[in-house]
C-alpha atoms as a PDB file:
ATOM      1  CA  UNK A   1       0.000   0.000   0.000  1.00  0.00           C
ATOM      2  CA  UNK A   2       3.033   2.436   0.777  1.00  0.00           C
ATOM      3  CA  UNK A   3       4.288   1.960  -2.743  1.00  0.00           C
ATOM      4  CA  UNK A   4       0.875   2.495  -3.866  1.00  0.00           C
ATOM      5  CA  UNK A   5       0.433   6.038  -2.369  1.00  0.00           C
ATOM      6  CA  UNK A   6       3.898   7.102  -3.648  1.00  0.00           C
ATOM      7  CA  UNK A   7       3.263   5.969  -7.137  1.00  0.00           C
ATOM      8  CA  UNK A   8       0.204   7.905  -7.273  1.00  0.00           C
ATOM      9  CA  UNK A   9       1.330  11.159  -5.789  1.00  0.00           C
ATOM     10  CA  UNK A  10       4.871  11.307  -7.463  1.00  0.00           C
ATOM     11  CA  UNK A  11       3.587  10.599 -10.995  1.00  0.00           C
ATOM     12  CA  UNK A  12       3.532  13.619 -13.087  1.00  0.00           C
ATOM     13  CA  UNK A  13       0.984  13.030 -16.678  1.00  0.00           C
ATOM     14  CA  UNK A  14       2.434  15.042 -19.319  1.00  0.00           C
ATOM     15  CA  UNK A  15       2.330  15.431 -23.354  1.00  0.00           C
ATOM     16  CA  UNK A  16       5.167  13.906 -24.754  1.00  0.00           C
ATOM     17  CA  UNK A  17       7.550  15.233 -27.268  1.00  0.00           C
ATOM     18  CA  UNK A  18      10.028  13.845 -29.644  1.00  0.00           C
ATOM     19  CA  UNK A  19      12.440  13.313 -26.933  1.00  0.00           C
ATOM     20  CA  UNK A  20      10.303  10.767 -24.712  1.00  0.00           C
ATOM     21  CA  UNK A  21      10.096   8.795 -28.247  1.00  0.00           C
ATOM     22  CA  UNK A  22      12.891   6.024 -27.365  1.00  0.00           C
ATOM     23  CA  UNK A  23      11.276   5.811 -23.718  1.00  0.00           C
ATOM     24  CA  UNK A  24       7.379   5.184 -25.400  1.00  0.00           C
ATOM     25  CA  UNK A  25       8.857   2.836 -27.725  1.00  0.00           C
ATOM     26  CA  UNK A  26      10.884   0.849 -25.194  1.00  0.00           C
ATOM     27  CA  UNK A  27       7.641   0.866 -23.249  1.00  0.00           C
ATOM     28  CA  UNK A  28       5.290  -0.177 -25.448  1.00  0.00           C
ATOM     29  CA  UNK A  29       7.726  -3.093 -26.649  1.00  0.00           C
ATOM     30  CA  UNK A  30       8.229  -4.276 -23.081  1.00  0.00           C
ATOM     31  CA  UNK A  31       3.879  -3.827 -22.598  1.00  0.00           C
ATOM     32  CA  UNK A  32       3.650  -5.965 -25.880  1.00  0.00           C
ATOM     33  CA  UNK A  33       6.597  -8.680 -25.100  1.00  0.00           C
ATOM     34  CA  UNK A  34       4.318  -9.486 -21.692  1.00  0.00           C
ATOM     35  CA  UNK A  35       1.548 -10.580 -23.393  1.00  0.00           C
ATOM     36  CA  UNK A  36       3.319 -12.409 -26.320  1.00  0.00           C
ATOM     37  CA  UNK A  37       2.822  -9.522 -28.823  1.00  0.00           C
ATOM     38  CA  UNK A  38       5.337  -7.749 -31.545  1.00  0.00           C
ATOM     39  CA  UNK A  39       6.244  -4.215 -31.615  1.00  0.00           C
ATOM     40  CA  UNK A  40       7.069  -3.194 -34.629  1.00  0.00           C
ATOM     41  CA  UNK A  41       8.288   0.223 -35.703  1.00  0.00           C
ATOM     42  CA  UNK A  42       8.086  -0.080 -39.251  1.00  0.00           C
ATOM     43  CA  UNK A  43       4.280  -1.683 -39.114  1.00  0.00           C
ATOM     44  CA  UNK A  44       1.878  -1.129 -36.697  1.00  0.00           C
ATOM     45  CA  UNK A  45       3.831   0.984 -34.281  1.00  0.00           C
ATOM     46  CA  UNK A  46       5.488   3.304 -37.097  1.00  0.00           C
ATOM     47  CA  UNK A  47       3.581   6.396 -35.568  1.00  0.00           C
ATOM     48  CA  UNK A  48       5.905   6.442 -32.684  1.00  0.00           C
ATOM     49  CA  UNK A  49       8.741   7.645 -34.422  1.00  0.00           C
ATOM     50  CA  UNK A  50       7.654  11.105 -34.608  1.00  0.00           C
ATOM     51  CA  UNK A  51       5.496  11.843 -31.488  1.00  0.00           C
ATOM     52  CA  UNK A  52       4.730  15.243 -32.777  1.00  0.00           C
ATOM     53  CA  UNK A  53       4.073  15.663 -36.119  1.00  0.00           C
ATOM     54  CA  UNK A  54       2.078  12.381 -35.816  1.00  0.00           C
ATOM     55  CA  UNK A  55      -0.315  13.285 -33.041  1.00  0.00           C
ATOM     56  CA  UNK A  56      -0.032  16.566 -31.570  1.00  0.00           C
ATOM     57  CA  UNK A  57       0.878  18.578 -34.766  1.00  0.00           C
ATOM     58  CA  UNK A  58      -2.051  16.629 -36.383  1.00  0.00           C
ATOM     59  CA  UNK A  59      -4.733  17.765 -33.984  1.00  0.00           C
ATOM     60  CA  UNK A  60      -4.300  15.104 -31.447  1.00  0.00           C
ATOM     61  CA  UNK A  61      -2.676  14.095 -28.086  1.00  0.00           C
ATOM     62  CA  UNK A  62       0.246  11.926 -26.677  1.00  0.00           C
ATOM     63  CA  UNK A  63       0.517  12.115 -22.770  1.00  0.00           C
ATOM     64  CA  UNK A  64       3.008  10.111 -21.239  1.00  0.00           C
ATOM     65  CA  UNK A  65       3.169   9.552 -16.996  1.00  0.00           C
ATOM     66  CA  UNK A  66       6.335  10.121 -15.612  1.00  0.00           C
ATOM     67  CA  UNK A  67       7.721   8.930 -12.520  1.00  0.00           C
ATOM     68  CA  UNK A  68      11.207   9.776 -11.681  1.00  0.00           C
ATOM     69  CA  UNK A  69      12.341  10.779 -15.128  1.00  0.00           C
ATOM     70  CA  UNK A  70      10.540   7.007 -16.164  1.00  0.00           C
ATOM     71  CA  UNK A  71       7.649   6.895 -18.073  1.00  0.00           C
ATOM     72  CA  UNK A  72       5.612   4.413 -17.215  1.00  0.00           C
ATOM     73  CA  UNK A  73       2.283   4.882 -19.315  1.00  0.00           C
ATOM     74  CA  UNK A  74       1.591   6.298 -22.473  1.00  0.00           C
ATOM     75  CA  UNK A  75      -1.627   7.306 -24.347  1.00  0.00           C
ATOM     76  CA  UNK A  76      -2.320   8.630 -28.024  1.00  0.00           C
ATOM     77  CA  UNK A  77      -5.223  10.336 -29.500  1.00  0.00           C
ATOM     78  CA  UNK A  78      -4.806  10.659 -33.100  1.00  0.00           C
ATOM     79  CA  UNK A  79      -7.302  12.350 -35.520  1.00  0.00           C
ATOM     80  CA  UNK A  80      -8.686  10.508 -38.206  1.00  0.00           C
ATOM     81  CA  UNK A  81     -11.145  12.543 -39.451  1.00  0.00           C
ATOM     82  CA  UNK A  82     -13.670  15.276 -38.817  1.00  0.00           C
ATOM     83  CA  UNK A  83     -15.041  14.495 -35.558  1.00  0.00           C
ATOM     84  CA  UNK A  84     -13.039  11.169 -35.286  1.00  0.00           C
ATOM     85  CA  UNK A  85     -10.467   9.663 -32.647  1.00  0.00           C
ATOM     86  CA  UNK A  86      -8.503   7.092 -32.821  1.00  0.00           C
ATOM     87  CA  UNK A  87      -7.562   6.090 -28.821  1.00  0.00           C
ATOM     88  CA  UNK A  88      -4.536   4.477 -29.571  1.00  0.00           C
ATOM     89  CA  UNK A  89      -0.473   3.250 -27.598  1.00  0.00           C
ATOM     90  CA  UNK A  90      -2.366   3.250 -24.452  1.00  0.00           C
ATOM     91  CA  UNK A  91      -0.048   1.234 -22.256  1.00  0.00           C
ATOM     92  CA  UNK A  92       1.215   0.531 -18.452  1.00  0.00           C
ATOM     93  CA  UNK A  93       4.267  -0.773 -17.073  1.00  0.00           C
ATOM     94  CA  UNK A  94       3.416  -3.886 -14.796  1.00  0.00           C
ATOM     95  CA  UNK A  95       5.150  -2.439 -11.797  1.00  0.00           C
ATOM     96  CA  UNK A  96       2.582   0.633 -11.821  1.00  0.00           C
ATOM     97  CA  UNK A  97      -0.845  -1.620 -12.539  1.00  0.00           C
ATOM     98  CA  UNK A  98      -3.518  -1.241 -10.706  1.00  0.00           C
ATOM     99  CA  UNK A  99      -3.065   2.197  -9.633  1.00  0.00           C
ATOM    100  CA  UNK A 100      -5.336   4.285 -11.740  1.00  0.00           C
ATOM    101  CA  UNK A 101      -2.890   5.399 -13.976  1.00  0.00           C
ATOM    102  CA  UNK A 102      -4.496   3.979 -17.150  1.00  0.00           C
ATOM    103  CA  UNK A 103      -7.749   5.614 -16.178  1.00  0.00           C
ATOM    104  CA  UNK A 104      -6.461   8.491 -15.855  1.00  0.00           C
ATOM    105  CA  UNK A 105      -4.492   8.680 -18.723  1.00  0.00           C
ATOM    106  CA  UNK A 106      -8.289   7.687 -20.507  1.00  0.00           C
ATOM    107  CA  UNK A 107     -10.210  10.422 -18.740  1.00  0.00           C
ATOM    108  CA  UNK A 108      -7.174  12.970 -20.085  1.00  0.00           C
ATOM    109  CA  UNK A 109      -7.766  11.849 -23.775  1.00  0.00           C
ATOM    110  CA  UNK A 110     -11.899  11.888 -23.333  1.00  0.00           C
ATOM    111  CA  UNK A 111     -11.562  15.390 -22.141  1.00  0.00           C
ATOM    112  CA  UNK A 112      -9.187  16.523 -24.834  1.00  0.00           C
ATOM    113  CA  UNK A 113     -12.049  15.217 -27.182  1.00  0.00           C
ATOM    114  CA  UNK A 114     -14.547  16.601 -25.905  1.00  0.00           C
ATOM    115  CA  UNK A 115     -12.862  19.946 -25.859  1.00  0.00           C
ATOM    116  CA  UNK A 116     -11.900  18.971 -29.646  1.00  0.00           C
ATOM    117  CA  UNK A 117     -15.375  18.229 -30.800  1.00  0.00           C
ATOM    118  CA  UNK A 118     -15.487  14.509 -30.939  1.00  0.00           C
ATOM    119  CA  UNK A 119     -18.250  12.908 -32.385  1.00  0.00           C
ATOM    120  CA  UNK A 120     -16.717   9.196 -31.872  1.00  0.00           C
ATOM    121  CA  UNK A 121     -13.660   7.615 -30.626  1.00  0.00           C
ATOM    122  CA  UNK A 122     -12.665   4.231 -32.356  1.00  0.00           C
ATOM    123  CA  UNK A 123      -9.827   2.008 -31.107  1.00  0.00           C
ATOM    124  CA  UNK A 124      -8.472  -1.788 -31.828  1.00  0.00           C
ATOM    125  CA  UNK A 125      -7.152  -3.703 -29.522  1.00  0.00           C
ATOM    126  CA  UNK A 126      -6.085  -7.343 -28.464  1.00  0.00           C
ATOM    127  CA  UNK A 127      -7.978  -9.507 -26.575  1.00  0.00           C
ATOM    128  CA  UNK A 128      -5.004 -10.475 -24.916  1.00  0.00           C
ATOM    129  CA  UNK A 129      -4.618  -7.061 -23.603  1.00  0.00           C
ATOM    130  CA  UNK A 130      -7.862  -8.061 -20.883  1.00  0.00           C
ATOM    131  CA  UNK A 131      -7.407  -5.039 -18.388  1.00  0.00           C
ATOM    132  CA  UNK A 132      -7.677  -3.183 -21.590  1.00  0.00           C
ATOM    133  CA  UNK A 133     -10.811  -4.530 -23.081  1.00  0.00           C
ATOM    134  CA  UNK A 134     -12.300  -4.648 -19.521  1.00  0.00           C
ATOM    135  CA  UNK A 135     -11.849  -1.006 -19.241  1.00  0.00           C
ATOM    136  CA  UNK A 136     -13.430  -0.203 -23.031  1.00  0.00           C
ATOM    137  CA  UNK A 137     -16.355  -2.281 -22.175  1.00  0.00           C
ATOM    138  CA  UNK A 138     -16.776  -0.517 -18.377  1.00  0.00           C
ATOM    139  CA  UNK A 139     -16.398   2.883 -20.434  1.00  0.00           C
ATOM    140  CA  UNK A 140     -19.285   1.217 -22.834  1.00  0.00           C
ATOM    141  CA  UNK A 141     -17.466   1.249 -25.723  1.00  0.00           C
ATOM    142  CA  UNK A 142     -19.454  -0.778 -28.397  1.00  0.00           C
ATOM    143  CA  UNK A 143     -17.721  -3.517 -30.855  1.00  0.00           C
ATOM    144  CA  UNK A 144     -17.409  -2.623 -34.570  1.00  0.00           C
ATOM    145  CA  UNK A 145     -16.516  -5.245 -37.430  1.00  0.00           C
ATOM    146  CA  UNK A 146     -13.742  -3.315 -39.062  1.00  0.00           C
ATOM    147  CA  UNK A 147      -9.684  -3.867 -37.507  1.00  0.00           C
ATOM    148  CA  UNK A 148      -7.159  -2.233 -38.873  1.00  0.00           C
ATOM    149  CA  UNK A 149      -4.178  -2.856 -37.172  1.00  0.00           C
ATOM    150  CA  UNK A 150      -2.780  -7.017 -37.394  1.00  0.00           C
ATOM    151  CA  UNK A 151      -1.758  -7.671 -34.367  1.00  0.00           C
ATOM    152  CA  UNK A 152      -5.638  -6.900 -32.728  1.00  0.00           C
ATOM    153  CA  UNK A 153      -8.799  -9.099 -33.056  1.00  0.00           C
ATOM    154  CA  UNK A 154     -10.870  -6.725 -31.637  1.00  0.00           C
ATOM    155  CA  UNK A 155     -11.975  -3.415 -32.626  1.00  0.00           C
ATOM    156  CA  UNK A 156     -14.450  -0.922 -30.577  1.00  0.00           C
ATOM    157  CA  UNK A 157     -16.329   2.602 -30.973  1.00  0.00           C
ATOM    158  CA  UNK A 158     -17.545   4.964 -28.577  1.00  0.00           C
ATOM    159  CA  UNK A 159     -20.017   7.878 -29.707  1.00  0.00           C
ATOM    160  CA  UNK A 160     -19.939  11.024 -27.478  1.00  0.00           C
END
């Protein structure tokens, strides 16, 4: 419980830059790796190579938490169309599960679209990613037939 209390008072949520690139990626690879997935830069994972133009500059979001110069959970928002999201890189380190960080990080990028005008947010996902799709379908997130990224089997759509 100690650990618990300092992990949620000493993390700092942030947008991320170019800089925090090699940190997301190393994240996300080590996220993947734990459930038996691939990262893969030049496929699926090619829109972490440049953070900025690829979500912020684009009309979107990446927010990172940070704990002692360590992020530990990441979370993009990328626009893929009038009035659509795509939630997307949403990941946690193991060691900081279970503390709210992931929700947070999800009510940051539902307020940013709000604020942006979002009609829907859309996201894939793998089922073997089951805190993930546990906390789609608790947000009410609805399934939709169309995946676009290969390494997910399950694809979802919120309206707002």
């Amino acid at each position: 419980m100690k650990n618990e209390a300092l992990i949620s008072t000493s993390v700092v949520i942030r947008r991320a830059t170019n800089c925090d690139a090699a940190q997301v990626q190393h994240l996300i690879a080590e996220v993947l790796a734990e459930y038996g997935l691939k990262f893969d830069l030049h496929g699926a994972d090619h829109v972490l190579q440049d953070l900025e133009a690829t979500y912020t500059n684009a009309g979107g979001l990446f927010s990172v938490a940070e704990l002692e110069g360590k992020i530990i959970a990441s979370v993009g928002l990328r626009r893929k169309r009038d009035g659509v999201f795509e939630l997307e890189k949403m990941y946690v380190r193991a060691a900081a599960r279970g503390q709210g960080l992931g929700r947070r990080l999800f009510e940051e990028a539902m307020t940013f679209a709000k604020a942006h005008h979002a009609a829907r947010i859309e996201l894939d996902t793998s089922s073997k990613l089951r805190e993930a799709v546990a906390m789609y379908e608790k947000y009410r997130f609805k399934p939709k037939p169309d995946i676009e990224v290969a390494r997910c089997d399950k694809s979802y759509y919120l309206d707002l």
